[in-house]
C-alpha atoms as a PDB file:
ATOM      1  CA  UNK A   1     131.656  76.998  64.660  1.00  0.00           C
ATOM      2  CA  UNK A   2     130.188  76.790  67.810  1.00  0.00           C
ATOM      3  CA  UNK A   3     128.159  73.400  68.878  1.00  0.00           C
ATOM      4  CA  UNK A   4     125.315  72.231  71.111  1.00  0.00           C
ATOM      5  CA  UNK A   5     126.761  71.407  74.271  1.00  0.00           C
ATOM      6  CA  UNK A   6     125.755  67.367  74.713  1.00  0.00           C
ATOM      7  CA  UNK A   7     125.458  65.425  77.771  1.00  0.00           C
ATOM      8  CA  UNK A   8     128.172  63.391  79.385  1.00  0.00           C
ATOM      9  CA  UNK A   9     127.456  60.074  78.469  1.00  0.00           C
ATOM     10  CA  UNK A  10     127.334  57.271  81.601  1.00  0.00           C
ATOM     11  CA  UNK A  11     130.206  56.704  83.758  1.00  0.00           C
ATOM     12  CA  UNK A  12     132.082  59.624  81.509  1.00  0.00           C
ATOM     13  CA  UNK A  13     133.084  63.027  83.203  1.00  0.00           C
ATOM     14  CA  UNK A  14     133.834  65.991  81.182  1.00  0.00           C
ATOM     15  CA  UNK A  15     136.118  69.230  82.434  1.00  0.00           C
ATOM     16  CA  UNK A  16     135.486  72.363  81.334  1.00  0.00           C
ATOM     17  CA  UNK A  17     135.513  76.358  81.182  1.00  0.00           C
ATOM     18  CA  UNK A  18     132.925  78.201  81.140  1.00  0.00           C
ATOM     19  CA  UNK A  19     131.555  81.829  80.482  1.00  0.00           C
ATOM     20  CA  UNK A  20     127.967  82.303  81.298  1.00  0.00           C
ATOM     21  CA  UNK A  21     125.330  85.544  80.631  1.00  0.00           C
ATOM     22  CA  UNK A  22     121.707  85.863  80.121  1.00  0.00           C
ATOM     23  CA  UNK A  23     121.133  82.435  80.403  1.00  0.00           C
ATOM     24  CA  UNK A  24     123.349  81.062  77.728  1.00  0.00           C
ATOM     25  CA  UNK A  25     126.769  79.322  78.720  1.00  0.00           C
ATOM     26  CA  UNK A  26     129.694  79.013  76.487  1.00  0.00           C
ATOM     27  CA  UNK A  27     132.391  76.235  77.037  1.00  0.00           C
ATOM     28  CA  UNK A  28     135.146  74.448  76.119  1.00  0.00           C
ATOM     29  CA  UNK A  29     135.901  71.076  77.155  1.00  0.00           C
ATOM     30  CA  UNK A  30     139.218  69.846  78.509  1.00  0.00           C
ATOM     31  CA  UNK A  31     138.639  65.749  78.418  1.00  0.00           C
ATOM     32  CA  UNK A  32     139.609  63.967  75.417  1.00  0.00           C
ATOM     33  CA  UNK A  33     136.751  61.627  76.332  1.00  0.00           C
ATOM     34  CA  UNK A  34     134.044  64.058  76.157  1.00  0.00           C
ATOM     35  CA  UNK A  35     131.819  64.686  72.935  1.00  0.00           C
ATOM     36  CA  UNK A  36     132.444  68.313  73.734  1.00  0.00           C
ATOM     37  CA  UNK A  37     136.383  67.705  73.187  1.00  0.00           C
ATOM     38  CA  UNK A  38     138.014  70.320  71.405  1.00  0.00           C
ATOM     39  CA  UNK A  39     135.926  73.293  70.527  1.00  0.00           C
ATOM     40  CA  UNK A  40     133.356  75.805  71.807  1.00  0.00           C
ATOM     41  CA  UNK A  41     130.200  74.355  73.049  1.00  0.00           C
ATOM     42  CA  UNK A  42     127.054  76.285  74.096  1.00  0.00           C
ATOM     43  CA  UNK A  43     123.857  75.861  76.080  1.00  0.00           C
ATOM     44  CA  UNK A  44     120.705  77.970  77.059  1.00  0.00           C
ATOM     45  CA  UNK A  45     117.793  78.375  78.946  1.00  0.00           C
ATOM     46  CA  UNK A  46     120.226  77.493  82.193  1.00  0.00           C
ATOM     47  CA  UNK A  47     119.751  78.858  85.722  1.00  0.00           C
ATOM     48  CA  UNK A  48     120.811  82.502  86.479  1.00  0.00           C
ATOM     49  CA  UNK A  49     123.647  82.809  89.179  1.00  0.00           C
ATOM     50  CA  UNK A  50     124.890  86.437  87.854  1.00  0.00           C
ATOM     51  CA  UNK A  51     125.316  88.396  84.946  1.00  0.00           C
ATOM     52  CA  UNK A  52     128.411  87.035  84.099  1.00  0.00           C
ATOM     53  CA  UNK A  53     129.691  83.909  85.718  1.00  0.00           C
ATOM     54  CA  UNK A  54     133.033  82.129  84.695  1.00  0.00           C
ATOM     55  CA  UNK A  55     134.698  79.075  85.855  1.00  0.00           C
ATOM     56  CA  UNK A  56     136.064  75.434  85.860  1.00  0.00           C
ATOM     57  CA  UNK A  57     133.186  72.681  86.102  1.00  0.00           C
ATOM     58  CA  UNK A  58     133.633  68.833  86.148  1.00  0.00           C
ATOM     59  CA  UNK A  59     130.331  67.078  84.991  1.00  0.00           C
ATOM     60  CA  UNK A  60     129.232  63.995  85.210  1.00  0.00           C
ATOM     61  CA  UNK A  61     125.997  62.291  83.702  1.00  0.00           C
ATOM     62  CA  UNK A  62     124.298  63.046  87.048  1.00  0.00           C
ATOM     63  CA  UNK A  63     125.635  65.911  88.515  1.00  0.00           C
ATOM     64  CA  UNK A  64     128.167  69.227  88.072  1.00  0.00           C
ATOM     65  CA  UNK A  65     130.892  70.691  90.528  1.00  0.00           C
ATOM     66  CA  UNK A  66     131.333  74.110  89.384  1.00  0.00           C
ATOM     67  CA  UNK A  67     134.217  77.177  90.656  1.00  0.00           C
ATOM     68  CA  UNK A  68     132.958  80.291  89.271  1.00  0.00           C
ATOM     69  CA  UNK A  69     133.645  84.250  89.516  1.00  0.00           C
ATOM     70  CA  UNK A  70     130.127  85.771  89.581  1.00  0.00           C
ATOM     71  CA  UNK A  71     129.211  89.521  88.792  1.00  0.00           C
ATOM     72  CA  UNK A  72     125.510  90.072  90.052  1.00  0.00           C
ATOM     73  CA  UNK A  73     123.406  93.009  89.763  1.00  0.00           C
ATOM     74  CA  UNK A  74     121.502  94.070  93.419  1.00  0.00           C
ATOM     75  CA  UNK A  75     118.710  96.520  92.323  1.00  0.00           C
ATOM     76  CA  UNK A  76     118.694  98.697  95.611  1.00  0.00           C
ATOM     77  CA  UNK A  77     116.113 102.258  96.362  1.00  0.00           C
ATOM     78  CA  UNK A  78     118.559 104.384  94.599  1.00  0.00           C
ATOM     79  CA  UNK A  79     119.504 102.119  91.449  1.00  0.00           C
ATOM     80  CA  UNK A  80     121.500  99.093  91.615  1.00  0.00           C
ATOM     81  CA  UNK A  81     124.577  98.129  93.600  1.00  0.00           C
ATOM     82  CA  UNK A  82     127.432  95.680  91.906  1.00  0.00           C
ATOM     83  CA  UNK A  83     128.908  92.902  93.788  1.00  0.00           C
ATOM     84  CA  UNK A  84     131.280  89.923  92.716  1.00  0.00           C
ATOM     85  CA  UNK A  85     132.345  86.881  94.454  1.00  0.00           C
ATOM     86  CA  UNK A  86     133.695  83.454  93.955  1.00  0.00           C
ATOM     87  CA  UNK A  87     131.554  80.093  95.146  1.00  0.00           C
ATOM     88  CA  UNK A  88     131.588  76.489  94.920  1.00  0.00           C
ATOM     89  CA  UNK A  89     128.040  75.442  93.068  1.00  0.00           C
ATOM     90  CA  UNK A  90     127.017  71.398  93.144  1.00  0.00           C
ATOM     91  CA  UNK A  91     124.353  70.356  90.825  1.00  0.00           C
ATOM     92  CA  UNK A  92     122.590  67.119  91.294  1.00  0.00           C
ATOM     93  CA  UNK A  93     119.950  65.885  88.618  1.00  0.00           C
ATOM     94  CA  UNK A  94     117.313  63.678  89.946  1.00  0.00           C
END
């Protein structure tokens, strides 16, 4: 079964992989500390980076530190053109 993802809870970090499409993210959490511990956790309505994004994050209860692989999509005149890359993504919540 796959879970909710849930929140790290103050002063607790969490390290996961991730797959990401369409929105939705799929992960599964490395720290023994983290609710998501131990099996498949998911999450939607997230922002868009690429069709497919995967990667390592460490989270916190206040902001993410992501390495990903993206695949994006570049609609161009004469269709669409494919390009993939890797990046370093920090999220801070406010």
């Amino acid at each position: 079964a796959v879970n909710e993802w849930q929140a790290p809870r103050p002063n607790e970090r969490d390290l996961a992989l991730f797959i990401a499409s369409d929105d939705t993210s799929v992960s599964w959490s490395l720290s023994e500390q983290s609710a998501n511990y131990g099996g498949m956790a998911y999450q939607e309505d997230r922002v868009e980076v690429g069709e497919i994004v995967a990667g390592i994050a460490v989270q916190t209860d206040d902001s993410a530190l992501a390495l990903a692989y993206v695949q994006h999509e570049i609609p161009t005149r004469f269709g669409s053109q494919e390009e993939s890359y890797a990046g370093v993504v920090l999220t801070i919540k406010r």
